[in-house]
N, C-alpha and C. Protein backbone atom coordinates (compact mmCIF):
# COMPACT_ATOMS: atom_id res chain seq x y z
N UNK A 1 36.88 -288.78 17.01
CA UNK A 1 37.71 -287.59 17.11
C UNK A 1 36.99 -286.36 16.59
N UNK A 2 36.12 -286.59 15.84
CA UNK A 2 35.42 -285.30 14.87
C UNK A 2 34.70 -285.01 15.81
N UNK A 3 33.75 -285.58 16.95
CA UNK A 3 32.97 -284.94 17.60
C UNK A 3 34.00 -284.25 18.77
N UNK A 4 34.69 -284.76 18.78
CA UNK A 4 35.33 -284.33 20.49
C UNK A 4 35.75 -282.76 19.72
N UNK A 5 36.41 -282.79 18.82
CA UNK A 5 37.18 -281.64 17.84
C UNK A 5 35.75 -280.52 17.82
N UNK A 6 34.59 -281.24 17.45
CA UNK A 6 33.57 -279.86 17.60
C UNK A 6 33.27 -279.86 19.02
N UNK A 7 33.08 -280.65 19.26
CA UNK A 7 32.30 -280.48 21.24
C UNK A 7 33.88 -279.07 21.54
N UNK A 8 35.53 -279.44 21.49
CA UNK A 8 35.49 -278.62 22.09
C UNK A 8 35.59 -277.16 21.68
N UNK A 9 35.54 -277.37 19.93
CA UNK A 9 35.00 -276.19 19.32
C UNK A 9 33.89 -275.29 19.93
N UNK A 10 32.97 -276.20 19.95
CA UNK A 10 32.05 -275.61 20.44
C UNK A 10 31.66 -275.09 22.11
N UNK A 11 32.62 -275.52 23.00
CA UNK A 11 32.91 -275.37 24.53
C UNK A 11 33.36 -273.51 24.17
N UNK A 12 34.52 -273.60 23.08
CA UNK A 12 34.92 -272.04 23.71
C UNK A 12 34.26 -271.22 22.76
N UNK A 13 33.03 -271.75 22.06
CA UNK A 13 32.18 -270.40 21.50
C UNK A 13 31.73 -270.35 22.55
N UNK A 14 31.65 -270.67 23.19
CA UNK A 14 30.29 -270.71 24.71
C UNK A 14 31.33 -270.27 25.79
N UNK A 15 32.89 -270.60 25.74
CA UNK A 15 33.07 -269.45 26.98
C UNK A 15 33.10 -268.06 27.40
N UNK A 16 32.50 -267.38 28.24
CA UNK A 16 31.71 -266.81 28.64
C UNK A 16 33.34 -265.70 28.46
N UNK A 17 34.31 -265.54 28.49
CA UNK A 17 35.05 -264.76 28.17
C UNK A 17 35.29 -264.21 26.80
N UNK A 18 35.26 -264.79 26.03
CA UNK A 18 34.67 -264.57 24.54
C UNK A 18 34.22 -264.41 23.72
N UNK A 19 32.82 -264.65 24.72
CA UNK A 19 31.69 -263.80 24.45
C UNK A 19 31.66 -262.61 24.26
N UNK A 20 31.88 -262.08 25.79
CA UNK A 20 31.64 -260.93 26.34
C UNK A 20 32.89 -260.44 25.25
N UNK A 21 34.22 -260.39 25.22
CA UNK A 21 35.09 -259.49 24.30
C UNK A 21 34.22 -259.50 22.75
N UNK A 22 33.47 -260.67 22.38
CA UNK A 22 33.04 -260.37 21.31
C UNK A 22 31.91 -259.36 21.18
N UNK A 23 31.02 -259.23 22.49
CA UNK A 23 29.82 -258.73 22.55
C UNK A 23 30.23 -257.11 22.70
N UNK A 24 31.29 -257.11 23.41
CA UNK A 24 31.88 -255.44 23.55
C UNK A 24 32.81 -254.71 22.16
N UNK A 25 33.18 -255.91 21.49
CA UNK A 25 33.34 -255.00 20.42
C UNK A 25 32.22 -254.71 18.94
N UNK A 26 31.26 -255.64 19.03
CA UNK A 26 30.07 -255.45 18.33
C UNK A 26 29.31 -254.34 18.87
N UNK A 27 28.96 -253.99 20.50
CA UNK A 27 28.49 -252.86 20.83
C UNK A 27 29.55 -251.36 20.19
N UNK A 28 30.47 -251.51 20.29
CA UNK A 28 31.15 -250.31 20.31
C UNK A 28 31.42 -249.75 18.57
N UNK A 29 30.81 -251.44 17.92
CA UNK A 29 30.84 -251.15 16.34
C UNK A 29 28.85 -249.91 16.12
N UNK A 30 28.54 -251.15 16.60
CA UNK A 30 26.85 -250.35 16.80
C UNK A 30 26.80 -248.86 17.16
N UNK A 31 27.66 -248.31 18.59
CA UNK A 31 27.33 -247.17 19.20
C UNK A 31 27.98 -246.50 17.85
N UNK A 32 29.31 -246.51 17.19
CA UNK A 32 29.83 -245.82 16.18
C UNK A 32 28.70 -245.12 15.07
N UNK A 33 28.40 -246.46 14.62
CA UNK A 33 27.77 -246.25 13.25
C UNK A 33 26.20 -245.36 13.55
N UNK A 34 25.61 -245.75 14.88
CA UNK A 34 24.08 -245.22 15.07
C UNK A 34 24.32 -243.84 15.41
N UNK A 35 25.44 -243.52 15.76
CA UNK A 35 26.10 -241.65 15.98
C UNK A 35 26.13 -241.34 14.89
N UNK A 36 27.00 -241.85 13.84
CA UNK A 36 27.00 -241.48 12.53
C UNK A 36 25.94 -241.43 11.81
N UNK A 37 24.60 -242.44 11.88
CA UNK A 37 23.53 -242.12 11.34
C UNK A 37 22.85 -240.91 11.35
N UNK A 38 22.20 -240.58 13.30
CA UNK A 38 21.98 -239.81 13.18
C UNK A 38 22.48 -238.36 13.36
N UNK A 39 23.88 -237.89 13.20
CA UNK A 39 23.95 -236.67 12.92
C UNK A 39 24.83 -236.47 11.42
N UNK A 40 24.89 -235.87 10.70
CA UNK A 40 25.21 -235.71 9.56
C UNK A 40 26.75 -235.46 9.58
N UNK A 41 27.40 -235.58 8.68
CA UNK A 41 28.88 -235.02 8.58
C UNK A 41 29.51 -233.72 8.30
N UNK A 42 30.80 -232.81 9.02
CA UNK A 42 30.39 -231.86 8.61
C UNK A 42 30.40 -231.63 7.14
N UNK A 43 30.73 -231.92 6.06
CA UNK A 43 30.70 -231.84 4.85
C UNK A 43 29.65 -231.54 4.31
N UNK A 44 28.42 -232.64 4.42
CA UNK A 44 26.83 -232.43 4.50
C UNK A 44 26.32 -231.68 5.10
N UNK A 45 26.80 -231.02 6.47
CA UNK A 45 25.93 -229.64 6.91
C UNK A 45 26.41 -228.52 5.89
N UNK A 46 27.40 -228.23 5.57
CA UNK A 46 27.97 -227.24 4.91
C UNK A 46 27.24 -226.85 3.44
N UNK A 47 27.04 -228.68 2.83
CA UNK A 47 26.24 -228.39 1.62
C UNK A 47 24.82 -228.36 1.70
N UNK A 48 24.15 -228.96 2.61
CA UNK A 48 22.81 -228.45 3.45
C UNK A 48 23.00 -226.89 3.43
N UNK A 49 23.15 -226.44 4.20
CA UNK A 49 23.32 -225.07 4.58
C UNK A 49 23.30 -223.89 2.90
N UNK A 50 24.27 -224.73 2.61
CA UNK A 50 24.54 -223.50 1.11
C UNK A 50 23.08 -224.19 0.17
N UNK A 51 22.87 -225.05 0.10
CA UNK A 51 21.56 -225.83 -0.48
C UNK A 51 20.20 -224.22 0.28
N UNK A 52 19.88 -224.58 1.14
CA UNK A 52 18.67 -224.21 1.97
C UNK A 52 19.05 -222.47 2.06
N UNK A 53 19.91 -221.63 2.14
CA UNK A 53 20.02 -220.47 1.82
C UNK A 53 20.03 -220.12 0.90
N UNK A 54 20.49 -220.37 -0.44
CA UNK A 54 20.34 -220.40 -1.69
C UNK A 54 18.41 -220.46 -1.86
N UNK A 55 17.59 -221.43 -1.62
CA UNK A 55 16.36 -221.65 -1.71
C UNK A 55 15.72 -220.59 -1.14
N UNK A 56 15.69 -220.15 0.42
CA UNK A 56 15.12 -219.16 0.67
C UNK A 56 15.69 -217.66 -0.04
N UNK A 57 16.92 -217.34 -0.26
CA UNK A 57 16.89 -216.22 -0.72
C UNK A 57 17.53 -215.69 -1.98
N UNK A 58 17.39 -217.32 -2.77
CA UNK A 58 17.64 -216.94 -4.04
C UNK A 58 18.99 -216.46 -4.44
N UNK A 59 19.86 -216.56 -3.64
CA UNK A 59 21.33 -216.10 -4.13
C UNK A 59 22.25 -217.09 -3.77
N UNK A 60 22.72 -217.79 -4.55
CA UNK A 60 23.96 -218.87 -4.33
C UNK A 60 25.22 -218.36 -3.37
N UNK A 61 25.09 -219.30 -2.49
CA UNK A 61 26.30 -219.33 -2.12
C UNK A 61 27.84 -219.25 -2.20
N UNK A 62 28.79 -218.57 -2.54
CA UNK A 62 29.89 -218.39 -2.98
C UNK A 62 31.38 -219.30 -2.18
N UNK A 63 31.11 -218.88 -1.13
CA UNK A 63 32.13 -219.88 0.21
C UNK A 63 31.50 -219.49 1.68
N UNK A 64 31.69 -220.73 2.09
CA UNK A 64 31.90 -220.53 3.65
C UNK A 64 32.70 -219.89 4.49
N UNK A 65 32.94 -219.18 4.98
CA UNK A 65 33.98 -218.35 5.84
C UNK A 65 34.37 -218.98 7.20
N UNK A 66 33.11 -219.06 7.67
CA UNK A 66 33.03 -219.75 8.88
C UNK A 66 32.32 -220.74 9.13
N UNK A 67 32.84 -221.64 10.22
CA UNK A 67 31.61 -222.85 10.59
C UNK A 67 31.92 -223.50 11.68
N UNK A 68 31.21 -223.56 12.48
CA UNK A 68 31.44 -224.25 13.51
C UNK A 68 30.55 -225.03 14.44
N UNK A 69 30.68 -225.97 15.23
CA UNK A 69 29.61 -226.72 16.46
C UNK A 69 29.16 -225.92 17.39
N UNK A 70 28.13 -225.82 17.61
CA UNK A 70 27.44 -225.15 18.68
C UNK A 70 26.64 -226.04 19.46
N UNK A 71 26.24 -225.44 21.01
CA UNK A 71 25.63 -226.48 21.56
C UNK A 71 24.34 -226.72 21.01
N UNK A 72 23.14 -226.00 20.29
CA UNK A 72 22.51 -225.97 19.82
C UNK A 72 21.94 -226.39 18.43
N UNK A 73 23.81 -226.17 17.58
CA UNK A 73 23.50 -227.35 16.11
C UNK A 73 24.85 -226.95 15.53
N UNK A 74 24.68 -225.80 14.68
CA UNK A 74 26.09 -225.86 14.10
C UNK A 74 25.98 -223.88 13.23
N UNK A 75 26.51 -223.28 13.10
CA UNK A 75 26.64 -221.89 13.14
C UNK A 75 28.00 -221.94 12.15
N UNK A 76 26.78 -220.75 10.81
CA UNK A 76 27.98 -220.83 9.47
C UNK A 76 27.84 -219.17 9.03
N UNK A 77 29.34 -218.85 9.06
CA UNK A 77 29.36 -217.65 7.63
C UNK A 77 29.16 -217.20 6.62
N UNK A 78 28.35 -217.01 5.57
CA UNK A 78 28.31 -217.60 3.97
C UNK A 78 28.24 -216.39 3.18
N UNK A 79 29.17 -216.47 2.47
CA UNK A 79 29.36 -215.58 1.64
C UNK A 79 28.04 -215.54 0.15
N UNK A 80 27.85 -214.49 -0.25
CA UNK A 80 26.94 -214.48 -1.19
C UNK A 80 26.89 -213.15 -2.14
N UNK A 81 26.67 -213.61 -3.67
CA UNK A 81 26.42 -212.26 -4.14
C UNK A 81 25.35 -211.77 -4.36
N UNK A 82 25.31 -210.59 -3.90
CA UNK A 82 23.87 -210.01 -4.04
C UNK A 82 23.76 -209.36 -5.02
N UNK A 83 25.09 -208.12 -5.62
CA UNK A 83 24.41 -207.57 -7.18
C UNK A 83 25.78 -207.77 -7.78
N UNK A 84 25.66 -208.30 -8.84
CA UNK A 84 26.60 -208.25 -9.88
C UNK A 84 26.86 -207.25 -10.03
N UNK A 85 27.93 -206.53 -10.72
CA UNK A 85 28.39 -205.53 -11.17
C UNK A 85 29.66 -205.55 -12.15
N UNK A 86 29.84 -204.43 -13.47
CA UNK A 86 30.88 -204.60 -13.76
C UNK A 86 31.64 -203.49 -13.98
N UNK A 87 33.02 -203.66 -13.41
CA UNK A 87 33.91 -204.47 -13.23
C UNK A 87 33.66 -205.38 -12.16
N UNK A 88 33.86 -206.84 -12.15
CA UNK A 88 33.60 -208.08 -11.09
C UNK A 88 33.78 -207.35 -9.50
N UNK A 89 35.02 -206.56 -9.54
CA UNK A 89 35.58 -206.28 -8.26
C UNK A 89 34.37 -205.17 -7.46
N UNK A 90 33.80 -204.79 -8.44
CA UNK A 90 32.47 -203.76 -7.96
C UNK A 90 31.17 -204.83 -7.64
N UNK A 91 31.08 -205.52 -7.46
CA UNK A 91 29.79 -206.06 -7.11
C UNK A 91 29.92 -206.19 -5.67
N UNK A 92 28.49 -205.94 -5.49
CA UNK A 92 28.16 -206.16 -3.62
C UNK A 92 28.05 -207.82 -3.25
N UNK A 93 28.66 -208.05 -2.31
CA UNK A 93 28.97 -209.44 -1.49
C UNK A 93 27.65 -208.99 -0.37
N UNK A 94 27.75 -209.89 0.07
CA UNK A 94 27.36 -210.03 1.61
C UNK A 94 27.27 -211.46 2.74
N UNK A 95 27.43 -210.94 3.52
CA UNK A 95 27.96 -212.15 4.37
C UNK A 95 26.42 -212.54 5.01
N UNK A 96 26.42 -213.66 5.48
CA UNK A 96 24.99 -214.05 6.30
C UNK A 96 25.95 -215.18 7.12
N UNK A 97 24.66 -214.74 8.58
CA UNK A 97 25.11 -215.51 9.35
C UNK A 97 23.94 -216.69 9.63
N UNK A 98 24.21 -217.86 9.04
CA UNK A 98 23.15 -219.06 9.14
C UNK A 98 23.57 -219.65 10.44
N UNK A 99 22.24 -219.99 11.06
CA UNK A 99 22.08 -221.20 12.19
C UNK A 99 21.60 -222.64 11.72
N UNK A 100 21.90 -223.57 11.96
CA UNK A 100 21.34 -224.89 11.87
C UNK A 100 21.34 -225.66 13.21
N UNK A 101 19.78 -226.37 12.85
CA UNK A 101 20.18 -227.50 14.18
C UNK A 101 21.02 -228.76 14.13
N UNK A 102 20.95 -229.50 14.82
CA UNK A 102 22.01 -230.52 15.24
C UNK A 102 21.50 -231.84 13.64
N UNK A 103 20.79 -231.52 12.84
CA UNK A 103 20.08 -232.52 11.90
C UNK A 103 20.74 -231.57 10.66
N UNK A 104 21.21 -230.43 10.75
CA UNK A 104 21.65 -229.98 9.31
C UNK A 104 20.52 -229.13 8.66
N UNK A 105 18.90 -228.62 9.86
CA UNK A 105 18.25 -227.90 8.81
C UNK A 105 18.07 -226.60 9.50
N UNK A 106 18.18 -225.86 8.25
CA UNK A 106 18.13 -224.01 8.40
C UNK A 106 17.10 -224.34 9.95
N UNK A 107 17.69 -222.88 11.02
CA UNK A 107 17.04 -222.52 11.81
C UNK A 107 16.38 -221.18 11.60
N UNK A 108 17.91 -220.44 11.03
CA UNK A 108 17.45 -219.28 10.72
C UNK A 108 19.04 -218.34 9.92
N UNK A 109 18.46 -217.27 9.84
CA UNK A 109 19.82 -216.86 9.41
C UNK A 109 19.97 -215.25 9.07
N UNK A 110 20.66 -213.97 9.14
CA UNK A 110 20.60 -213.16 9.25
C UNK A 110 21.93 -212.26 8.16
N UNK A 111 21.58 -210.88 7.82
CA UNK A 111 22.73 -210.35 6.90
C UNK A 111 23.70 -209.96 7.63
N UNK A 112 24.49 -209.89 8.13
CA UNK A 112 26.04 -209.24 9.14
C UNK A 112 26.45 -208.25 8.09
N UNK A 113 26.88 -208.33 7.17
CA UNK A 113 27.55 -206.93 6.26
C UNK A 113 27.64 -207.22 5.01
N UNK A 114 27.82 -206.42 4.73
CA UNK A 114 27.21 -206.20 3.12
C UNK A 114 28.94 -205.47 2.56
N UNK A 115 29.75 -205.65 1.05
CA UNK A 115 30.63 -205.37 0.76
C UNK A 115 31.03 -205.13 -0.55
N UNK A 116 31.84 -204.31 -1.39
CA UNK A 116 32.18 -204.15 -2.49
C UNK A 116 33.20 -206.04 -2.55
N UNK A 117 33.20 -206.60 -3.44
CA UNK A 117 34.11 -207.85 -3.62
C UNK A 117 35.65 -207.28 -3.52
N UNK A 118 35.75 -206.39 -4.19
CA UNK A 118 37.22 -205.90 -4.20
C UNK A 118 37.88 -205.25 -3.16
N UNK A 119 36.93 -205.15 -2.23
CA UNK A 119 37.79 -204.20 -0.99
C UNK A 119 37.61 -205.34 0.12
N UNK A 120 38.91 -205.18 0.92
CA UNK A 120 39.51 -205.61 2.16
C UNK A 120 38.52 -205.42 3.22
N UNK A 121 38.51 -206.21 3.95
CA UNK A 121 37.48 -205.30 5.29
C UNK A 121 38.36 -204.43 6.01
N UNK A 122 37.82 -203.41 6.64
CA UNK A 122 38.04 -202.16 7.07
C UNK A 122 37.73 -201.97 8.58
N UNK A 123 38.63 -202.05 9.26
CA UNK A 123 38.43 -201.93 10.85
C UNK A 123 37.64 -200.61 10.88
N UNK A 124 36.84 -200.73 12.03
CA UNK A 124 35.85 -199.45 12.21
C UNK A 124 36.60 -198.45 13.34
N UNK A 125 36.96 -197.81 13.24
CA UNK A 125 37.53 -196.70 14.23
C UNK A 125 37.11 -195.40 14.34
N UNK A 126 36.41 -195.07 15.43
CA UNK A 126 36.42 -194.02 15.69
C UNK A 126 34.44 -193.82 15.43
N UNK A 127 33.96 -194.88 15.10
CA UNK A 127 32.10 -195.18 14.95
C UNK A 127 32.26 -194.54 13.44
N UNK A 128 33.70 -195.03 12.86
CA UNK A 128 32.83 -194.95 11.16
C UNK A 128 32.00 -195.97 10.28
């Protein structure tokens, strides 16, 4: 009885329907995790990003404003202070606009505007 009990144990590891459901959900475990390897999370681009701007230009990052996927990698807002000042509300901010590629490293990145901390942004009307 013990052999017949494995023989037909062993018949439906080998049928070919059970396989295959087993083999398609091991692929679909694989495709998951090797996506996740190689591209980073957004959490990790974000601290990449404030990491690698901070390094090139020496001024910590304060918050992100913006961030988003691009077809190209991923495109962030970052707030930063550039001069202290006191009273707090008098110091100059400035915003930069960082690029990254699809791996999480600086492409490049540029100043968009520059601001007192304490003031609101200010719609431009009229080319002021």
């Amino acid at each position: 009885m013990t052999n017949t009990k494995n023989s037909s144990e062993s018949q439906n590891s080998r049928n070919p329907r059970s396989s295959q459901d087993s083999t398609k959900g091991a692929e679909k475990d694989t495709g998951n995790n090797s996506g996740d390897e190689r591209r980073p999370a957004a959490i990790e681009v974000l601290r990449q990003a404030r990491a690698q701007l901070a390094e090139l230009t020496g001024m910590s990052a304060e918050n992100v404003s913006s961030f988003e996927q691009t077809e190209d990698g991923w495109s962030l807002e970052v707030e930063v202070l550039e001069l202290a000042r006191v009273p707090d509300t008098m110091s100059l901010m400035a915003s930069y606009q960082v690029d990254l590629d699809p791996d999480g490293q600086l492409t490049g990145y540029r100043r968009v505007r520059r601001y007192e901390r304490g003031r609101a942004d200010a719609h431009r009307q009229g080319g002021r």
